[in-house]
PDB file of N, CA and C in Angstrom:
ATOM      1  N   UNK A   1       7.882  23.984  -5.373  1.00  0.00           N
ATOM      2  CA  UNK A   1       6.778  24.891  -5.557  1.00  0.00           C
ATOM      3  C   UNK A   1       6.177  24.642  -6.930  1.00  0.00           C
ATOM      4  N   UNK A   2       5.120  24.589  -6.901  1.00  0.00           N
ATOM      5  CA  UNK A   2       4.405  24.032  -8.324  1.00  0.00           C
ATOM      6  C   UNK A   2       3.504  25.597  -8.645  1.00  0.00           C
ATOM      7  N   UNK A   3       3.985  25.616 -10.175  1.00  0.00           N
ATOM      8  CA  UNK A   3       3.222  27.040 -10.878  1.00  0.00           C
ATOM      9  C   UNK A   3       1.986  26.792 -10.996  1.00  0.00           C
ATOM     10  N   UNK A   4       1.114  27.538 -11.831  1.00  0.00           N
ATOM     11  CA  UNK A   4      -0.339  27.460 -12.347  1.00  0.00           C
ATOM     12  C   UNK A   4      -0.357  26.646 -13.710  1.00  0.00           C
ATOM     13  N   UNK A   5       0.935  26.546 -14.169  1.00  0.00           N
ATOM     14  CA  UNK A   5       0.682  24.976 -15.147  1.00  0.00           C
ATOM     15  C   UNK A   5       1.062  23.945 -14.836  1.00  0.00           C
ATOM     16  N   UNK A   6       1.981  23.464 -13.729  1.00  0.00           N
ATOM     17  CA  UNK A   6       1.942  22.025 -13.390  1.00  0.00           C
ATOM     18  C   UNK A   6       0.426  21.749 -12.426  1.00  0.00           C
ATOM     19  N   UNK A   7       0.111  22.600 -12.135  1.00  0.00           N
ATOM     20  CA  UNK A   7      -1.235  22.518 -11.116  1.00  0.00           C
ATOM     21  C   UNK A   7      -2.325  22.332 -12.314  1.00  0.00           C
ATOM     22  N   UNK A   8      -2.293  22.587 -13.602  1.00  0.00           N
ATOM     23  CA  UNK A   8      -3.354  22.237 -14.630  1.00  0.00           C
ATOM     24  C   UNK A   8      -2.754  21.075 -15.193  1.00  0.00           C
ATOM     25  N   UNK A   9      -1.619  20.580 -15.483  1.00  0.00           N
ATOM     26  CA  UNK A   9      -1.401  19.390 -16.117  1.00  0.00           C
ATOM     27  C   UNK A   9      -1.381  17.921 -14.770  1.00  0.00           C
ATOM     28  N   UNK A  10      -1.837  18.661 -13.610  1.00  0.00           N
ATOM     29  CA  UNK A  10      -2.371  17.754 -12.656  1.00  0.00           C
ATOM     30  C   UNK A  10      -3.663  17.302 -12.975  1.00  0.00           C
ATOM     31  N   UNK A  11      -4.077  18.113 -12.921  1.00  0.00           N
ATOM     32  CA  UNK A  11      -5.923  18.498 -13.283  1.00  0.00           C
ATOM     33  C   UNK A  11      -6.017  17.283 -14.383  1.00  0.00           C
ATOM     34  N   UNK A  12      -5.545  17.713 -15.815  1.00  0.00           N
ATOM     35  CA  UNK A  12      -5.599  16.722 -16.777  1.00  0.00           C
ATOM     36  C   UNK A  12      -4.989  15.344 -16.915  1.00  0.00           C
ATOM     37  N   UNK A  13      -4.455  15.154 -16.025  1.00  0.00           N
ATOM     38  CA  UNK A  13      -3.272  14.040 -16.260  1.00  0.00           C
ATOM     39  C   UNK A  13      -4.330  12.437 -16.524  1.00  0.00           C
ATOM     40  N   UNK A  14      -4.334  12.103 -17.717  1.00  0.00           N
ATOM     41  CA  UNK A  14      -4.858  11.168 -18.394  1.00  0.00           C
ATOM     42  C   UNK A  14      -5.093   9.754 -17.237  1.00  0.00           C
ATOM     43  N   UNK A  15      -4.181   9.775 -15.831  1.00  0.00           N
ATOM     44  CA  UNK A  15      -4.063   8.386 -14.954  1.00  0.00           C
ATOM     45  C   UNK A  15      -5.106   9.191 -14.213  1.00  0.00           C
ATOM     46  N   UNK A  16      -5.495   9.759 -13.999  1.00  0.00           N
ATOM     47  CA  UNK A  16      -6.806  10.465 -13.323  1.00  0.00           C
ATOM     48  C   UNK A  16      -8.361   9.545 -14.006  1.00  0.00           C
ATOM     49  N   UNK A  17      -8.278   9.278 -14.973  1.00  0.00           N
ATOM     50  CA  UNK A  17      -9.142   8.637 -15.911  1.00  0.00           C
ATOM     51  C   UNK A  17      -9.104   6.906 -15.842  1.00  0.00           C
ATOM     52  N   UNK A  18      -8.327   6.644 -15.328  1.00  0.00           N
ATOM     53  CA  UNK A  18      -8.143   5.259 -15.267  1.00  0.00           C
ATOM     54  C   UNK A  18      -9.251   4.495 -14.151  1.00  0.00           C
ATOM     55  N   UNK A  19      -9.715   3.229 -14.632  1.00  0.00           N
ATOM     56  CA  UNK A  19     -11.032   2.922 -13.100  1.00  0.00           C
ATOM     57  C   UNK A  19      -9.561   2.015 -12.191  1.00  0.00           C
ATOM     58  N   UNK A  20     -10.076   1.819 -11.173  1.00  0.00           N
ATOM     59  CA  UNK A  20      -9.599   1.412 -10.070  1.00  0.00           C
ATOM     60  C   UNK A  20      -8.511  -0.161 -10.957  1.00  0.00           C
ATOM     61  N   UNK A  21      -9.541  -0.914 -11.330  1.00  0.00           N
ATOM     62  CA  UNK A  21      -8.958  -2.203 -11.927  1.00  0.00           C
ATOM     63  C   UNK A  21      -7.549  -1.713 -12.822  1.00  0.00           C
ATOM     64  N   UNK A  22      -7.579  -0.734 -13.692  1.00  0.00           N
ATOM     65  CA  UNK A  22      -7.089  -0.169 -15.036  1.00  0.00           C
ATOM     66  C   UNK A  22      -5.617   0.117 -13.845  1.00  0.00           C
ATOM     67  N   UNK A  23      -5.914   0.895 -13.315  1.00  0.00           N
ATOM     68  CA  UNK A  23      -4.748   1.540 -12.209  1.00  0.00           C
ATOM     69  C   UNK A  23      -3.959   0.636 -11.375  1.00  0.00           C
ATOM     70  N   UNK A  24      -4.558  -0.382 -10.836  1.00  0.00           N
ATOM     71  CA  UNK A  24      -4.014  -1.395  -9.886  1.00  0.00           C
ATOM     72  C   UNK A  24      -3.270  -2.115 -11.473  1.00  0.00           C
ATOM     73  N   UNK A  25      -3.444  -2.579 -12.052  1.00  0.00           N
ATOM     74  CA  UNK A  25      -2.649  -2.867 -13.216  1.00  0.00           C
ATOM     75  C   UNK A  25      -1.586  -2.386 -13.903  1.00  0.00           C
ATOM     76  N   UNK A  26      -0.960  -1.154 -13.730  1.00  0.00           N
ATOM     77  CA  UNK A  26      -0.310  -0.638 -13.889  1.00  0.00           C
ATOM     78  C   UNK A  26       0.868  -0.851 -13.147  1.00  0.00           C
ATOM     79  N   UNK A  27       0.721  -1.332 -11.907  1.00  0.00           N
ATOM     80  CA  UNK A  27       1.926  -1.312 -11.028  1.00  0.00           C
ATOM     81  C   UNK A  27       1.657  -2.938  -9.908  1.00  0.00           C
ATOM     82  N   UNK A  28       0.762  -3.591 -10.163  1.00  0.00           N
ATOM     83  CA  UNK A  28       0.469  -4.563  -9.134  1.00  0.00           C
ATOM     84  C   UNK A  28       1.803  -5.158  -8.897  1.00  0.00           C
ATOM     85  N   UNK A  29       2.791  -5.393  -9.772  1.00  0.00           N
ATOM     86  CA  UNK A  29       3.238  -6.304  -9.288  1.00  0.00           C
ATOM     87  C   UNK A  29       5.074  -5.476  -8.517  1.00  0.00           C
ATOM     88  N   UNK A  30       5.660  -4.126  -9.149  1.00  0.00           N
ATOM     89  CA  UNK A  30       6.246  -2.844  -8.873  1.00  0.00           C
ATOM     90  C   UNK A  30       5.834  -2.159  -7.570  1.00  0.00           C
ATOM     91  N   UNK A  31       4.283  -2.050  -6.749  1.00  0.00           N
ATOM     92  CA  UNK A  31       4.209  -0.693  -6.264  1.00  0.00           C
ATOM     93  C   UNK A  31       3.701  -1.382  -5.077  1.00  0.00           C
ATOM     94  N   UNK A  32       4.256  -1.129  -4.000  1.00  0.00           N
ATOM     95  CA  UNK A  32       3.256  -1.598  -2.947  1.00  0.00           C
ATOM     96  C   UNK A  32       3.026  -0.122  -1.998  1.00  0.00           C
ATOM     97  N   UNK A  33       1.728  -0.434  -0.880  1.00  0.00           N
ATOM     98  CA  UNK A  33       1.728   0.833   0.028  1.00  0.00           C
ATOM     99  C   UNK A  33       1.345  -0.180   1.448  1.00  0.00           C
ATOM    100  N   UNK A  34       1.674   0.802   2.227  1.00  0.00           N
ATOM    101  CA  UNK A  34       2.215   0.328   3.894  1.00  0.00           C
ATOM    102  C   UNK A  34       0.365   0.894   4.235  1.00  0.00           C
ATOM    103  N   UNK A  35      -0.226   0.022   4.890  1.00  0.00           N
ATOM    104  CA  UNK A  35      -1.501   0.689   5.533  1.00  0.00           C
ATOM    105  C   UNK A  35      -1.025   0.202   7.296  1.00  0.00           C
ATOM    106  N   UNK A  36      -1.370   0.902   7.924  1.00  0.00           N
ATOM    107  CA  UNK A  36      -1.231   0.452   9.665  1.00  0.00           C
ATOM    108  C   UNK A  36      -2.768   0.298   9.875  1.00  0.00           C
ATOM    109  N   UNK A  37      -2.527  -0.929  10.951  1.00  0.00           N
ATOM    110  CA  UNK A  37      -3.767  -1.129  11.794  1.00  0.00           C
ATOM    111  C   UNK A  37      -3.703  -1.687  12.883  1.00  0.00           C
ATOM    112  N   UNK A  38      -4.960  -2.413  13.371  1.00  0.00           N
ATOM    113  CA  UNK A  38      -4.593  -2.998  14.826  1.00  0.00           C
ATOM    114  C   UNK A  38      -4.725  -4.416  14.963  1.00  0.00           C
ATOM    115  N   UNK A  39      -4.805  -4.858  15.417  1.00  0.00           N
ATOM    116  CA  UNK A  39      -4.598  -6.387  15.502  1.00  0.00           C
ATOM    117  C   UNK A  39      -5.930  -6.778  15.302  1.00  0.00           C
ATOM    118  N   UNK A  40      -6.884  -5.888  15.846  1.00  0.00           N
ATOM    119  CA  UNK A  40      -8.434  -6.458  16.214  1.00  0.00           C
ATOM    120  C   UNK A  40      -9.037  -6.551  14.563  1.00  0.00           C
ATOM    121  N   UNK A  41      -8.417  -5.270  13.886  1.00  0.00           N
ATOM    122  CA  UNK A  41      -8.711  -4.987  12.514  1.00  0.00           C
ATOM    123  C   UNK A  41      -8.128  -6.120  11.670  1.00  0.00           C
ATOM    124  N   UNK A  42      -7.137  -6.814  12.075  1.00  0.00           N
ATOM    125  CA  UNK A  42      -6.115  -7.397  10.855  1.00  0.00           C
ATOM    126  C   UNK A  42      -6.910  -8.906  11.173  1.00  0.00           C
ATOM    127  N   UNK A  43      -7.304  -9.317  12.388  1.00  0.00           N
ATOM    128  CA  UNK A  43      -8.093 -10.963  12.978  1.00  0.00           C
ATOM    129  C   UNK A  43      -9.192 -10.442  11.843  1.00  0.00           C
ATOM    130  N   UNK A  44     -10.157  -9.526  11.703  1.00  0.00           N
ATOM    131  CA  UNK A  44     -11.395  -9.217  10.959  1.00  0.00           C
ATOM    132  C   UNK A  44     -11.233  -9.309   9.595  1.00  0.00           C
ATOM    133  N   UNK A  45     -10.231  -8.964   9.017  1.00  0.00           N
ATOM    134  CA  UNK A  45     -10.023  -8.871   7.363  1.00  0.00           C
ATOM    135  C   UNK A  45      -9.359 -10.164   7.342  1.00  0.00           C
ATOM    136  N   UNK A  46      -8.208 -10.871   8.078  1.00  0.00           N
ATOM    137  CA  UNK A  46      -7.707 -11.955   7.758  1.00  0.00           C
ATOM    138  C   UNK A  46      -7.868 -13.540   8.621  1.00  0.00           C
ATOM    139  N   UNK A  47      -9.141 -13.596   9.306  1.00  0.00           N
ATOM    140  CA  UNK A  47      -9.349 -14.716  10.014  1.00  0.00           C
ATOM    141  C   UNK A  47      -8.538 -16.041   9.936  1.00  0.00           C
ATOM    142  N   UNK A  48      -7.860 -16.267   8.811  1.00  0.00           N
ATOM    143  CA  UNK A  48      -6.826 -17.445   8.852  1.00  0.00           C
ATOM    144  C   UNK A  48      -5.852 -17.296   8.575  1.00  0.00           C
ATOM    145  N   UNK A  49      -5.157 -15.447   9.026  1.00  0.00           N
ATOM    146  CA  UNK A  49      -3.834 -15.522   9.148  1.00  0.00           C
ATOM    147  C   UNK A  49      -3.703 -15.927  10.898  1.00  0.00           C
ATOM    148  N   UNK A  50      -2.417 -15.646  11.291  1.00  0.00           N
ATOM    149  CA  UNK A  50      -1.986 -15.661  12.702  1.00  0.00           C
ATOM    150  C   UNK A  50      -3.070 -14.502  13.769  1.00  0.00           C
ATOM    151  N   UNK A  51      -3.328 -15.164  14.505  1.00  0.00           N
ATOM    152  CA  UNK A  51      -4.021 -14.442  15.388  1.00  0.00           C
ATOM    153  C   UNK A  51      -3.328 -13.002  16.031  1.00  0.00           C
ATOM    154  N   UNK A  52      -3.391 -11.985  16.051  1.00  0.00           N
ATOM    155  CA  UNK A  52      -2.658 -11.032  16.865  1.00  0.00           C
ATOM    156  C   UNK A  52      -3.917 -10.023  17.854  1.00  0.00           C
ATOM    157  N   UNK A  53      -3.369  -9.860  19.124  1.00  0.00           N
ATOM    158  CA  UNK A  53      -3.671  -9.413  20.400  1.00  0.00           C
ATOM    159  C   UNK A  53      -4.286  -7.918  19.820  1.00  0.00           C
ATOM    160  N   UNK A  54      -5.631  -8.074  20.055  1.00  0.00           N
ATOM    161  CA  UNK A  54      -6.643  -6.652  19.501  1.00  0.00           C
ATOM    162  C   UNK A  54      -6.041  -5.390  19.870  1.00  0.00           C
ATOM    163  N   UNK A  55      -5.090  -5.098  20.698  1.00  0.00           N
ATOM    164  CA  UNK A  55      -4.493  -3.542  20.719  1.00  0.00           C
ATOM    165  C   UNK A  55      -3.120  -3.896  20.122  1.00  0.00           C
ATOM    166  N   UNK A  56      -2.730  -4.850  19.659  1.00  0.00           N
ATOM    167  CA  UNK A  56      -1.314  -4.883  18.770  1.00  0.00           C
ATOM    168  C   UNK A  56      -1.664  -3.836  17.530  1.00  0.00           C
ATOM    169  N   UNK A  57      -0.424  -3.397  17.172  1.00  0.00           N
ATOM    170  CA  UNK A  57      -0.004  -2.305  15.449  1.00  0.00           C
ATOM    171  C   UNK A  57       0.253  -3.125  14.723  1.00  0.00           C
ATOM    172  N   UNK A  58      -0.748  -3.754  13.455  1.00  0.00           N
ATOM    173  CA  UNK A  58       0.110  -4.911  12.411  1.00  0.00           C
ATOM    174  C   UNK A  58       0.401  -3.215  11.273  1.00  0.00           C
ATOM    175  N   UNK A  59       1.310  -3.448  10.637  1.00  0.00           N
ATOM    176  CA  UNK A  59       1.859  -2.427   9.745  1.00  0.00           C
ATOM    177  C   UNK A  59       2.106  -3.629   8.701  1.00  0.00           C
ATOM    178  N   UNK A  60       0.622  -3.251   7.259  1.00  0.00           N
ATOM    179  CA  UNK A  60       0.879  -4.400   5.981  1.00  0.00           C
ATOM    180  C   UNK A  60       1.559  -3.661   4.815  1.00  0.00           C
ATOM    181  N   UNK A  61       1.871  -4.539   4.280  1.00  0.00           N
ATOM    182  CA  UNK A  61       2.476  -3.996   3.046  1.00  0.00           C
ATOM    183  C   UNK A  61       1.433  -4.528   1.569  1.00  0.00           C
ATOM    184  N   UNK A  62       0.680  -3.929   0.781  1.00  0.00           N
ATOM    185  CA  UNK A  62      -0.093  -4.187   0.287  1.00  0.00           C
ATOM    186  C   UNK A  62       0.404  -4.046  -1.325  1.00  0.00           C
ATOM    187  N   UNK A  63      -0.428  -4.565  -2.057  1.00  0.00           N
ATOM    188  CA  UNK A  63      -0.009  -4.729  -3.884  1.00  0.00           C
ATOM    189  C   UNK A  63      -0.470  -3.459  -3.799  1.00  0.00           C
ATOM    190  N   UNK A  64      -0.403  -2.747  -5.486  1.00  0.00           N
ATOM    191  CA  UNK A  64      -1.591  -1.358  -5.961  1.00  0.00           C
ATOM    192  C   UNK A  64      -3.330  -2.331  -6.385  1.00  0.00           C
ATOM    193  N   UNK A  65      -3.075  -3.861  -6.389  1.00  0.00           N
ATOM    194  CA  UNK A  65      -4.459  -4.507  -7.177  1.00  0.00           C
ATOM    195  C   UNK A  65      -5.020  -4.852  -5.829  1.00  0.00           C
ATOM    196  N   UNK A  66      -4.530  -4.271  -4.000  1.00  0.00           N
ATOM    197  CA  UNK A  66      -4.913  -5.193  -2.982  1.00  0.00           C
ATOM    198  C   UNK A  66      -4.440  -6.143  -2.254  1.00  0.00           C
ATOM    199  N   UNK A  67      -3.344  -6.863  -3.191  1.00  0.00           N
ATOM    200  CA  UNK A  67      -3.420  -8.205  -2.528  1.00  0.00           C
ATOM    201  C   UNK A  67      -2.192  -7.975  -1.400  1.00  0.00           C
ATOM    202  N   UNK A  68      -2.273  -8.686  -0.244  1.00  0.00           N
ATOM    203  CA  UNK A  68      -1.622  -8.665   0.541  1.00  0.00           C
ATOM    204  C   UNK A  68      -0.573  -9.332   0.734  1.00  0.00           C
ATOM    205  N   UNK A  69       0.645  -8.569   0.584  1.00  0.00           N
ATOM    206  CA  UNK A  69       2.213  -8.889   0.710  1.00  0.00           C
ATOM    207  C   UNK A  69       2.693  -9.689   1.815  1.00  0.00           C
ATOM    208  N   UNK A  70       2.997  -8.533   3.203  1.00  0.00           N
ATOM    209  CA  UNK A  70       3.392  -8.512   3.599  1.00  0.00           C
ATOM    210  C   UNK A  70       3.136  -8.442   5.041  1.00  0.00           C
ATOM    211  N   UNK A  71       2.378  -8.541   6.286  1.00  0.00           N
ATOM    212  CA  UNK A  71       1.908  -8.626   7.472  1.00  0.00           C
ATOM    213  C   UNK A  71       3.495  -8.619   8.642  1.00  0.00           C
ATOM    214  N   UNK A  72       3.201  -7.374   9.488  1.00  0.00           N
ATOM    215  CA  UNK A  72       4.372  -7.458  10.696  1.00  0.00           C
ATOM    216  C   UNK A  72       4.203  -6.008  11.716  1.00  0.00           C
ATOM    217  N   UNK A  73       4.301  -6.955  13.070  1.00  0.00           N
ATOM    218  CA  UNK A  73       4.704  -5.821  13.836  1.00  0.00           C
ATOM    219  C   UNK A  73       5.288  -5.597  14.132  1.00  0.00           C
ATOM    220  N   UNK A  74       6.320  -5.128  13.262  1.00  0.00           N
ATOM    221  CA  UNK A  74       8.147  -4.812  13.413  1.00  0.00           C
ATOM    222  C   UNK A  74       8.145  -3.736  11.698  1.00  0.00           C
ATOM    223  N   UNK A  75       8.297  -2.880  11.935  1.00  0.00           N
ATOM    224  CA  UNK A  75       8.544  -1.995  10.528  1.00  0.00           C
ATOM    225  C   UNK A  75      10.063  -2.534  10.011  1.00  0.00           C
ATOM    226  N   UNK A  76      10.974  -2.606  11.031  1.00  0.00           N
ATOM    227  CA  UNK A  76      12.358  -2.961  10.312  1.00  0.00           C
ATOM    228  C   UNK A  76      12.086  -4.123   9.397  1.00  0.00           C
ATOM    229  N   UNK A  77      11.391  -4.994   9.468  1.00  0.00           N
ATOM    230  CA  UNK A  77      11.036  -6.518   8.983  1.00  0.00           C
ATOM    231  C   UNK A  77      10.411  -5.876   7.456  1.00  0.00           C
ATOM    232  N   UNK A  78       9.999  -5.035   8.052  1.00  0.00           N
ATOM    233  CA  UNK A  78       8.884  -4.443   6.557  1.00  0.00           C
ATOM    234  C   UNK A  78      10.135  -3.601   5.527  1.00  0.00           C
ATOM    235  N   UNK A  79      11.369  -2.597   6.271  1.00  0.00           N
ATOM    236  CA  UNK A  79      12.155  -2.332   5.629  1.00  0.00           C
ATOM    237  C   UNK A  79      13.314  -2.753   4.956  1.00  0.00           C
ATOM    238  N   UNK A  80      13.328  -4.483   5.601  1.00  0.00           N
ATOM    239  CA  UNK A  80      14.291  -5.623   5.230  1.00  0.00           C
ATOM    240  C   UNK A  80      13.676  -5.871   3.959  1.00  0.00           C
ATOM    241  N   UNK A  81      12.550  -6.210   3.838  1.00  0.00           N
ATOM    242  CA  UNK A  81      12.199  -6.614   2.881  1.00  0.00           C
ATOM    243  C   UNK A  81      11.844  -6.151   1.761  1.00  0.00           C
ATOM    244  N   UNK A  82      11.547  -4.547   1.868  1.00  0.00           N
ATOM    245  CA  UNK A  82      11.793  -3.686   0.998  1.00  0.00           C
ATOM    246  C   UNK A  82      12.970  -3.213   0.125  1.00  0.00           C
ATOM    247  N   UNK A  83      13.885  -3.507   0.859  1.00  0.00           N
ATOM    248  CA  UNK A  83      15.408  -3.534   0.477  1.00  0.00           C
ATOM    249  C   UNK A  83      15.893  -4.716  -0.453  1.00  0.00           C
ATOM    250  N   UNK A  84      14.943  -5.978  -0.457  1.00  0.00           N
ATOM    251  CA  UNK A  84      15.439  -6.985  -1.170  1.00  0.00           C
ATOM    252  C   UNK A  84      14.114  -7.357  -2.610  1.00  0.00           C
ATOM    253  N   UNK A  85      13.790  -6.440  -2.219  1.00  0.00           N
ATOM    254  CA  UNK A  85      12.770  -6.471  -3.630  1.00  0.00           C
ATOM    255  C   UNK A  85      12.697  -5.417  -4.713  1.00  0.00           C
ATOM    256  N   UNK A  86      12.468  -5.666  -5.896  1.00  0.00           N
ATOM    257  CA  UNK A  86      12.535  -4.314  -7.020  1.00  0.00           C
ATOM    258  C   UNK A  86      11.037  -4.156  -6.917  1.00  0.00           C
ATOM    259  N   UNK A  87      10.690  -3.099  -5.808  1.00  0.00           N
ATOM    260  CA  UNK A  87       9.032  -3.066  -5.913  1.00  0.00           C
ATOM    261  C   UNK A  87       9.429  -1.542  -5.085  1.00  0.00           C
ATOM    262  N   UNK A  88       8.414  -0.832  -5.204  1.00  0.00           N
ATOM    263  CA  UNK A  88       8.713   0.896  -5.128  1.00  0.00           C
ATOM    264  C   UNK A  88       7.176   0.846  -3.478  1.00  0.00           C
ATOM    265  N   UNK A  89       8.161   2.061  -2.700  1.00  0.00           N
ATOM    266  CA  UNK A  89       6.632   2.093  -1.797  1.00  0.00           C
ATOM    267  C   UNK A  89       6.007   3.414  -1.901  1.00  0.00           C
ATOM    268  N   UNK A  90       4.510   3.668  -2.167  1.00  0.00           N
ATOM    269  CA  UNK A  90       3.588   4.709  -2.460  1.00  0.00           C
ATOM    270  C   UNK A  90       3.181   4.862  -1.015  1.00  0.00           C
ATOM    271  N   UNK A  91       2.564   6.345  -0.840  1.00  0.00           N
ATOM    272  CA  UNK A  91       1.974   6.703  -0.078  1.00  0.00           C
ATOM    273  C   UNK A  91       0.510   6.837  -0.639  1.00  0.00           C
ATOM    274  N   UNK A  92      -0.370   6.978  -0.141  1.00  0.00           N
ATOM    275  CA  UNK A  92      -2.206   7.505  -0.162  1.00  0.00           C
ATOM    276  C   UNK A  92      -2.250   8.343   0.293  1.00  0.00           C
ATOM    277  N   UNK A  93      -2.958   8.938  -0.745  1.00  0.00           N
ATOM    278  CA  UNK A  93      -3.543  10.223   0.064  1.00  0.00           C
ATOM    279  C   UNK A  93      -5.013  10.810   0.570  1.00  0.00           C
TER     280      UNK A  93
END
């Protein structure tokens, strides 16, 4: 349960101020986040990865600067590999 001063030192918190570049720098190479999509989506953003079947789930594992880790439609594959790296996983909100 958060009081009426951790809810203001949210408000202020100085990484609120940071531009996008400043922030992805902070953790690019530490922080990754899991985005899900579909196959039709993942052929469109990545035309010369592996082709996957337009109603397939690719589940990526992404840097905080973007760059793309990790590609699979198997989450265990995604949690193997999470397990063997010193890199932390974020959620979005």
């Amino acid at each position: 349960m958060h009081d009426k001063t951790e809810t203001q030192n949210l408000d202020t918190n100085p990484l609120k101020a940071l531009s996008a570049a400043e922030f992805a720098a902070l953790g690019a190479e530490s922080v990754v986040y899991l985005r899900t999509m579909t196959g039709g989506e993942f052929n469109r953003l990545f035309p010369q990865g592996h082709a996957e079947p337009d109603d397939a789930t690719v589940h990526m594992l992404i840097s905080a600067d973007g760059t793309p880790v990790l590609a699979s439609d198997n989450t265990a594959a995604l949690e193997e590999w999470l397990e063997t790296r010193p890199v932390g996983l974020v959620t979005l909100h």
